[in-house]
Protein backbone atom coordinates (compact mmCIF):
# COMPACT_ATOMS: atom_id res chain seq x y z
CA UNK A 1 0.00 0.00 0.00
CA UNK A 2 1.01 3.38 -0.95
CA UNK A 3 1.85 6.26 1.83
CA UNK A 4 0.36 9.57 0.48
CA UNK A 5 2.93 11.97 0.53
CA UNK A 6 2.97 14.74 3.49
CA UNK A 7 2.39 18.66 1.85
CA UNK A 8 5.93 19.50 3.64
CA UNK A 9 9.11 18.09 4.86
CA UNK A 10 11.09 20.16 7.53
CA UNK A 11 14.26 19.17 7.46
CA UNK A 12 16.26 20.09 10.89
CA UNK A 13 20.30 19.55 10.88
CA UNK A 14 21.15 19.17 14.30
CA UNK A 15 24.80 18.70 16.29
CA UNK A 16 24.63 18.43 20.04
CA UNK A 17 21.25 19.78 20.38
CA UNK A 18 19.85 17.58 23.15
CA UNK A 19 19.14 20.59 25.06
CA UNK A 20 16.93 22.47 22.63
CA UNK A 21 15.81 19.98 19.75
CA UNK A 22 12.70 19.17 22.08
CA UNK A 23 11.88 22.52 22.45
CA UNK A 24 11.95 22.49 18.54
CA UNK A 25 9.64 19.69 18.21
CA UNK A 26 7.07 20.81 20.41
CA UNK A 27 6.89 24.22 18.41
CA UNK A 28 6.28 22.00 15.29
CA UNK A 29 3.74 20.21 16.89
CA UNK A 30 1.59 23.10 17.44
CA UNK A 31 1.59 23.88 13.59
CA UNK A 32 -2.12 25.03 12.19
CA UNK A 33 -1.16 23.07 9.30
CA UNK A 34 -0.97 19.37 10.55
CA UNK A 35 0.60 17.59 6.83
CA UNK A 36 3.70 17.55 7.53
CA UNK A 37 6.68 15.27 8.55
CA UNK A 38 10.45 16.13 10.27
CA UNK A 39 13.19 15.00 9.07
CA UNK A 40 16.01 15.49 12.12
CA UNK A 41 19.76 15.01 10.23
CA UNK A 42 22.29 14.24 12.70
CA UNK A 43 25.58 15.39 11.99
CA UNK A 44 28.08 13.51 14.65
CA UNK A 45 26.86 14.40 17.81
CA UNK A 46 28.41 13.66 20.83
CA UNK A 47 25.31 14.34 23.69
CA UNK A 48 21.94 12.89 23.90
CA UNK A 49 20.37 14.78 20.81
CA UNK A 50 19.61 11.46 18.81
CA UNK A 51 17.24 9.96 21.63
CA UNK A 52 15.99 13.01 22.71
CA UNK A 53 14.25 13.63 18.96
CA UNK A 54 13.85 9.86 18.57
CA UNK A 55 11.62 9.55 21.95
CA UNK A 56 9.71 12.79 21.06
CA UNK A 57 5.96 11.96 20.60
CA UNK A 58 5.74 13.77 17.32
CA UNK A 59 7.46 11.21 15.53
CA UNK A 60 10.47 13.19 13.84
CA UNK A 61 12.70 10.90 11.42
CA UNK A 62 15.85 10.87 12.73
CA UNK A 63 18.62 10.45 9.95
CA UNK A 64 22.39 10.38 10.17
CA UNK A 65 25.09 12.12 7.61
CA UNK A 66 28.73 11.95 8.62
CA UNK A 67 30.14 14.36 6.21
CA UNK A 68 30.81 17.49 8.77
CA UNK A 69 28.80 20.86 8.21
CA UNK A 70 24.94 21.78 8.54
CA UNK A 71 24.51 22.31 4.47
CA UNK A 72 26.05 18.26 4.09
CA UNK A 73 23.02 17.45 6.78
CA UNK A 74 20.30 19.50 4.76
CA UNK A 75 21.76 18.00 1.53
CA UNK A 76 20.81 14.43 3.08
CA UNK A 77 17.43 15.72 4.41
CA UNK A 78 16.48 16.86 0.76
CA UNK A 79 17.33 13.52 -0.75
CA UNK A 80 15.03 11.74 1.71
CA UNK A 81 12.22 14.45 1.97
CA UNK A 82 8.89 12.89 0.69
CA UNK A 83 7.18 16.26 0.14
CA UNK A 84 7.18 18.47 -2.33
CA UNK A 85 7.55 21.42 -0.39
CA UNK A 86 10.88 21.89 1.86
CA UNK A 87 10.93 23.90 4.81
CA UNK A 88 14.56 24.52 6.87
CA UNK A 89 14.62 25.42 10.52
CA UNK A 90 17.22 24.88 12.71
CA UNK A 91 16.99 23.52 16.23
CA UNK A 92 17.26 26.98 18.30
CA UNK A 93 14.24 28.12 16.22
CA UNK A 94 11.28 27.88 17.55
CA UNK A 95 8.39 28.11 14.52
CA UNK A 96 4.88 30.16 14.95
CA UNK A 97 2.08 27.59 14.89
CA UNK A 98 1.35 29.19 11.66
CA UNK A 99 4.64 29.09 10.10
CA UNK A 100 4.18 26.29 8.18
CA UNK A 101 0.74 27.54 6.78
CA UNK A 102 1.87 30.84 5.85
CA UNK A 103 4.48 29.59 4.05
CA UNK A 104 2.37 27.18 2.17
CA UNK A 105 0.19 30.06 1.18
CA UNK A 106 3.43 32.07 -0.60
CA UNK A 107 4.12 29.52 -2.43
CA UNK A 108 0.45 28.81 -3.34
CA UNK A 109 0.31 32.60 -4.50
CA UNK A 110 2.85 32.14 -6.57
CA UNK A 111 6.42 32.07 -5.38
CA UNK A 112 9.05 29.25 -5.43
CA UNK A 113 11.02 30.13 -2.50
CA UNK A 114 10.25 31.59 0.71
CA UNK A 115 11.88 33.39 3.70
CA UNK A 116 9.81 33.80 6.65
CA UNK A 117 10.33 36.36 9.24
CA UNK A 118 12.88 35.84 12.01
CA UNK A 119 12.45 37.71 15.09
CA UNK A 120 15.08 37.75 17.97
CA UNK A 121 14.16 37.22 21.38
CA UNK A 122 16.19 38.21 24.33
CA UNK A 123 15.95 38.09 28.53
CA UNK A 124 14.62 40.61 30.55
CA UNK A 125 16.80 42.82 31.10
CA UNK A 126 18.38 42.49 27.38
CA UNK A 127 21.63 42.98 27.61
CA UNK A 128 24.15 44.85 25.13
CA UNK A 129 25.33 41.76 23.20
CA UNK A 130 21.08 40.71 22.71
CA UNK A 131 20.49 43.89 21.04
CA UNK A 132 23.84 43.79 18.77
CA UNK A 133 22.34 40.87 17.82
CA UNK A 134 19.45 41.20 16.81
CA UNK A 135 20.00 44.33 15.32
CA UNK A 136 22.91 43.10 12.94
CA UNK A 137 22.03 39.27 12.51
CA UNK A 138 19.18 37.47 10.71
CA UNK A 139 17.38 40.24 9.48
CA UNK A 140 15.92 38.49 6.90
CA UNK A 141 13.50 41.34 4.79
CA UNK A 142 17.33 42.46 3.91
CA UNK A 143 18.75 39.16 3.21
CA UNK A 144 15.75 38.95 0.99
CA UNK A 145 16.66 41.99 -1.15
CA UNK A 146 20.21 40.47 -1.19
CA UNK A 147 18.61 37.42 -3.08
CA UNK A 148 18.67 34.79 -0.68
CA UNK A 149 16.95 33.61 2.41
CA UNK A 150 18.36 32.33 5.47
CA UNK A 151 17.68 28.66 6.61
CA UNK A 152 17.03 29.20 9.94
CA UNK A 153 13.00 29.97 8.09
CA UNK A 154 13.22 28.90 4.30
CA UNK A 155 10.47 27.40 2.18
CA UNK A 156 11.33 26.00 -1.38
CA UNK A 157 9.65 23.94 -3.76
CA UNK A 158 11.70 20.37 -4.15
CA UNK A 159 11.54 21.65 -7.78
CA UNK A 160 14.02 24.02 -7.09
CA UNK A 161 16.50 21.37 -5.92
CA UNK A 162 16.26 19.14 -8.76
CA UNK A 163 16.92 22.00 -11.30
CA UNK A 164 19.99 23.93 -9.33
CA UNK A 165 21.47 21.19 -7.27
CA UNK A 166 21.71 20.68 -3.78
CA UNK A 167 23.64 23.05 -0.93
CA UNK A 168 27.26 23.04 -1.56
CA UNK A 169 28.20 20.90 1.45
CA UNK A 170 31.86 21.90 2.19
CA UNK A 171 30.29 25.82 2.77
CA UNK A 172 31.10 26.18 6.90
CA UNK A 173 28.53 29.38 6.29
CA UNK A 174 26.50 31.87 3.62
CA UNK A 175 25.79 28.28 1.73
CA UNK A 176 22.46 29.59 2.02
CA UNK A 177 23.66 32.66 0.23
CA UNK A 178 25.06 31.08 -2.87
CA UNK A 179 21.78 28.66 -3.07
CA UNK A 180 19.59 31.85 -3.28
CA UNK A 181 21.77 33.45 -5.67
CA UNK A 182 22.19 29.95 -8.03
CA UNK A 183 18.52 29.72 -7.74
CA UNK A 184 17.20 33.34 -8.79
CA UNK A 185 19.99 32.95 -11.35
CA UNK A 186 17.91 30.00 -13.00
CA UNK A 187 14.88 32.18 -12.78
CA UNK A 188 12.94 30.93 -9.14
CA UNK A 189 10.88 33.34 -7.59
CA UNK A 190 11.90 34.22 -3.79
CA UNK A 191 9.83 36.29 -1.50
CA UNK A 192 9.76 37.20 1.96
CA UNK A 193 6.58 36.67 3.63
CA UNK A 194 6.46 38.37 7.41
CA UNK A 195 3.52 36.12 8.50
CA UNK A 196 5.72 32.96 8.39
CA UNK A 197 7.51 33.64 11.73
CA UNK A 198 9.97 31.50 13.53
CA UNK A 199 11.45 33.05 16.94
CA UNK A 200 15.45 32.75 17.76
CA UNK A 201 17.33 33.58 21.03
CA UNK A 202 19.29 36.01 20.65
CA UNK A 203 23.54 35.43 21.52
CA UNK A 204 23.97 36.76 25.11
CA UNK A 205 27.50 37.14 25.40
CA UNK A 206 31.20 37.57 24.48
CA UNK A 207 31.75 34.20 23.48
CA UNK A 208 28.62 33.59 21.66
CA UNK A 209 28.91 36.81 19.39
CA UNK A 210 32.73 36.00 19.04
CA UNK A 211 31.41 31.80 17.43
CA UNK A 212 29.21 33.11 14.89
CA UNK A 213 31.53 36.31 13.47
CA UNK A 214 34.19 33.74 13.31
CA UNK A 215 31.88 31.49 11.13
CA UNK A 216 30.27 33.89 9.45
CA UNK A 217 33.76 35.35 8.20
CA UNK A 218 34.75 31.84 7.45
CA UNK A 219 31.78 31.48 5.18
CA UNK A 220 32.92 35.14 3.32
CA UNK A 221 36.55 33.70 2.70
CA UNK A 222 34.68 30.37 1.24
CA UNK A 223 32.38 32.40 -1.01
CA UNK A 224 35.60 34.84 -1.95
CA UNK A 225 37.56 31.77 -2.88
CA UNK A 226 34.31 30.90 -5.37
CA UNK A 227 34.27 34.38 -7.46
CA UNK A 228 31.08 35.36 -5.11
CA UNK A 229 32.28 38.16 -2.30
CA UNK A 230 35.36 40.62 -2.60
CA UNK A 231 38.97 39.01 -0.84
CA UNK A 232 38.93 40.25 2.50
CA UNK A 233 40.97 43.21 2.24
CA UNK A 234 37.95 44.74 -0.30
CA UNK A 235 34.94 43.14 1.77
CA UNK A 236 32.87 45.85 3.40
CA UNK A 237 31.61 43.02 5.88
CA UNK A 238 34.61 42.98 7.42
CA UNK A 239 34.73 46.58 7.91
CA UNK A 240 31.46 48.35 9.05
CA UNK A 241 31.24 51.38 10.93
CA UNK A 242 30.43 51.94 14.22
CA UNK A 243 27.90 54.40 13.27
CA UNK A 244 25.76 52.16 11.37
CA UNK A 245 25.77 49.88 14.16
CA UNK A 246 24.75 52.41 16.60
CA UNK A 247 22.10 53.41 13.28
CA UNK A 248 20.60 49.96 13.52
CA UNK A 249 20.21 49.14 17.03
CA UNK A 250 18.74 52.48 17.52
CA UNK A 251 15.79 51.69 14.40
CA UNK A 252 15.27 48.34 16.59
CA UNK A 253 14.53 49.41 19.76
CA UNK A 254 15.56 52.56 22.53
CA UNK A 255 19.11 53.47 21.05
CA UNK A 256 22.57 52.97 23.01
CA UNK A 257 25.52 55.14 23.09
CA UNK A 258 28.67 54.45 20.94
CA UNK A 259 30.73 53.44 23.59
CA UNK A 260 28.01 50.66 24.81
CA UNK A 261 28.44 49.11 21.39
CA UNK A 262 31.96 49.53 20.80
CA UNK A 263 33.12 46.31 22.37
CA UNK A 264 30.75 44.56 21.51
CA UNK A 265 31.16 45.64 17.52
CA UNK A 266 34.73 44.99 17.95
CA UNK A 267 34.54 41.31 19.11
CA UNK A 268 32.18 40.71 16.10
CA UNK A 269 34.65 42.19 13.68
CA UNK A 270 37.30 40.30 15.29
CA UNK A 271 35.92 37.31 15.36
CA UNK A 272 34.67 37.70 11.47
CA UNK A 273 38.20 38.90 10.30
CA UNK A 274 39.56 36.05 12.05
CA UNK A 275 37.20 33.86 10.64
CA UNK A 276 38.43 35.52 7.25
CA UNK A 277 42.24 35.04 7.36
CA UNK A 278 43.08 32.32 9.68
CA UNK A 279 42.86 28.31 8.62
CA UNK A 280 40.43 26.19 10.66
């Protein structure tokens, strides 16, 4: 007997996540839309993530890829997707129960890919490093005028995937950038639709900020090396000002003086200019 196929596969990559991929699943289980499946790619973790999503009632998949890097772990999450409609999230997302709906209804209307809204949550008090964050990370209306969408909330027809190919899985970061930019180049439609909402904690610290500017500047030195960003030295990434910093945070909430951001600004552009130049 023949399983009908689900309306959407969300595909999860996951690596030592036992402390948030339940959180994950229970957002998913309070979708409006209820045709869906999960597809959790493991990618070598070391903790209790694989049990945790395997004992969770809603009945994730739970799949295993051993090449390193979260792009590898979508890669094997697309070829065993049963839908025809892909959604990404990542495990410290935590998806409206009308995420799923709203994105079906983009791509009903008309589109082929879609990025959902990300909004950044922080603790009461914020502090400094919440609102660098979520002033100058995964604001994803801009991403979308870049031409690509971030995973963390992407929809895509399976279409999309068969035509252009599949992540490039050695990208550490900003694979989703050269998908978005391979797949508007073969004429897919991407919009950004604000009702598809996913919510993301925003990085609290020194050490947090100073992980993902490392990666991300890894990911602008892997895209360099490919023809698709400026070499380091000519990347205005790796060099913004302090005033549009203090610009942003300011248009995202009660604005903070110069000096409050300075640090803070500086261990991001550290950490992305190491990310840049340095091996590993």
């Amino acid at each position: 007997m023949t399983t009908k196929a689900p309306a959407v596969s969300v595909i999860v990559p996951v690596l030592n996540e036992e402390q948030r991929i339940a959180g994950l699943l229970d957002s998913l289980g309070r979708q409006t839309e209820g045709d869906f499946e999960v597809l959790v790619v493991d990618n070598g973790s070391a903790d209790g993530t694989v049990p945790a999503a395997a004992a969770h009632p809603l009945g994730a998949r739970v799949l295993s890829e051993p090449a390193p890097g979260p792009y590898a772990a979508r890669n094997a999450g697309i070829v065993s997707a049963r839908a025809e409609v892909l959604a990404f999230t990542d495990a410290d997302c935590r998806p409206e129960p009308g995420w799923l709906e709203a994105g079906l209804l983009a791509l009903d209307a008309g589109a082929d890919l879609v990025a959902g809204a990300i909004l950044q949550t922080a603790g009461d008090p914020e502090t400094v490093w919440e609102r660098y964050d979520r002033a100058m990370y995964l604001r994803q209306q801009d991403y979308v005028a870049e031409g690509f969408g971030a995973t963390a909330n992407l929809f895509s027809r399976a279409e999309v995937f068969r035509v252009t190919g599949p992540f490039v899985a050695e990208l550490t970061a900003s694979g989703d950038v050269e998908f978005g930019r391979r797949a508007l180049s073969a004429d897919f439609r991407l919009v950004y639709q604000p009702t598809a909402v996913v919510r993301h904690r925003a990085r609290c610290g020194p050490g947090e900020i100073w992980a993902l500017h490392r990666k991300l500047g890894t990911g602008f030195a892997q895209l360099a090396r490919r023809g698709l960003r400026p070499p380091a030295w000519r990347d205005p990434a790796l060099r913004q000002p302090i005033g549009m910093v203090v610009d942003a945070v300011a248009a995202d909430g009660p604005p903070l003086r110069r000096r409050q951001l300075l640090a803070v600004h500086t261990v991001a552009m550290a950490g992305r200019w190491a990310g840049a130049v340095l091996p590993g």
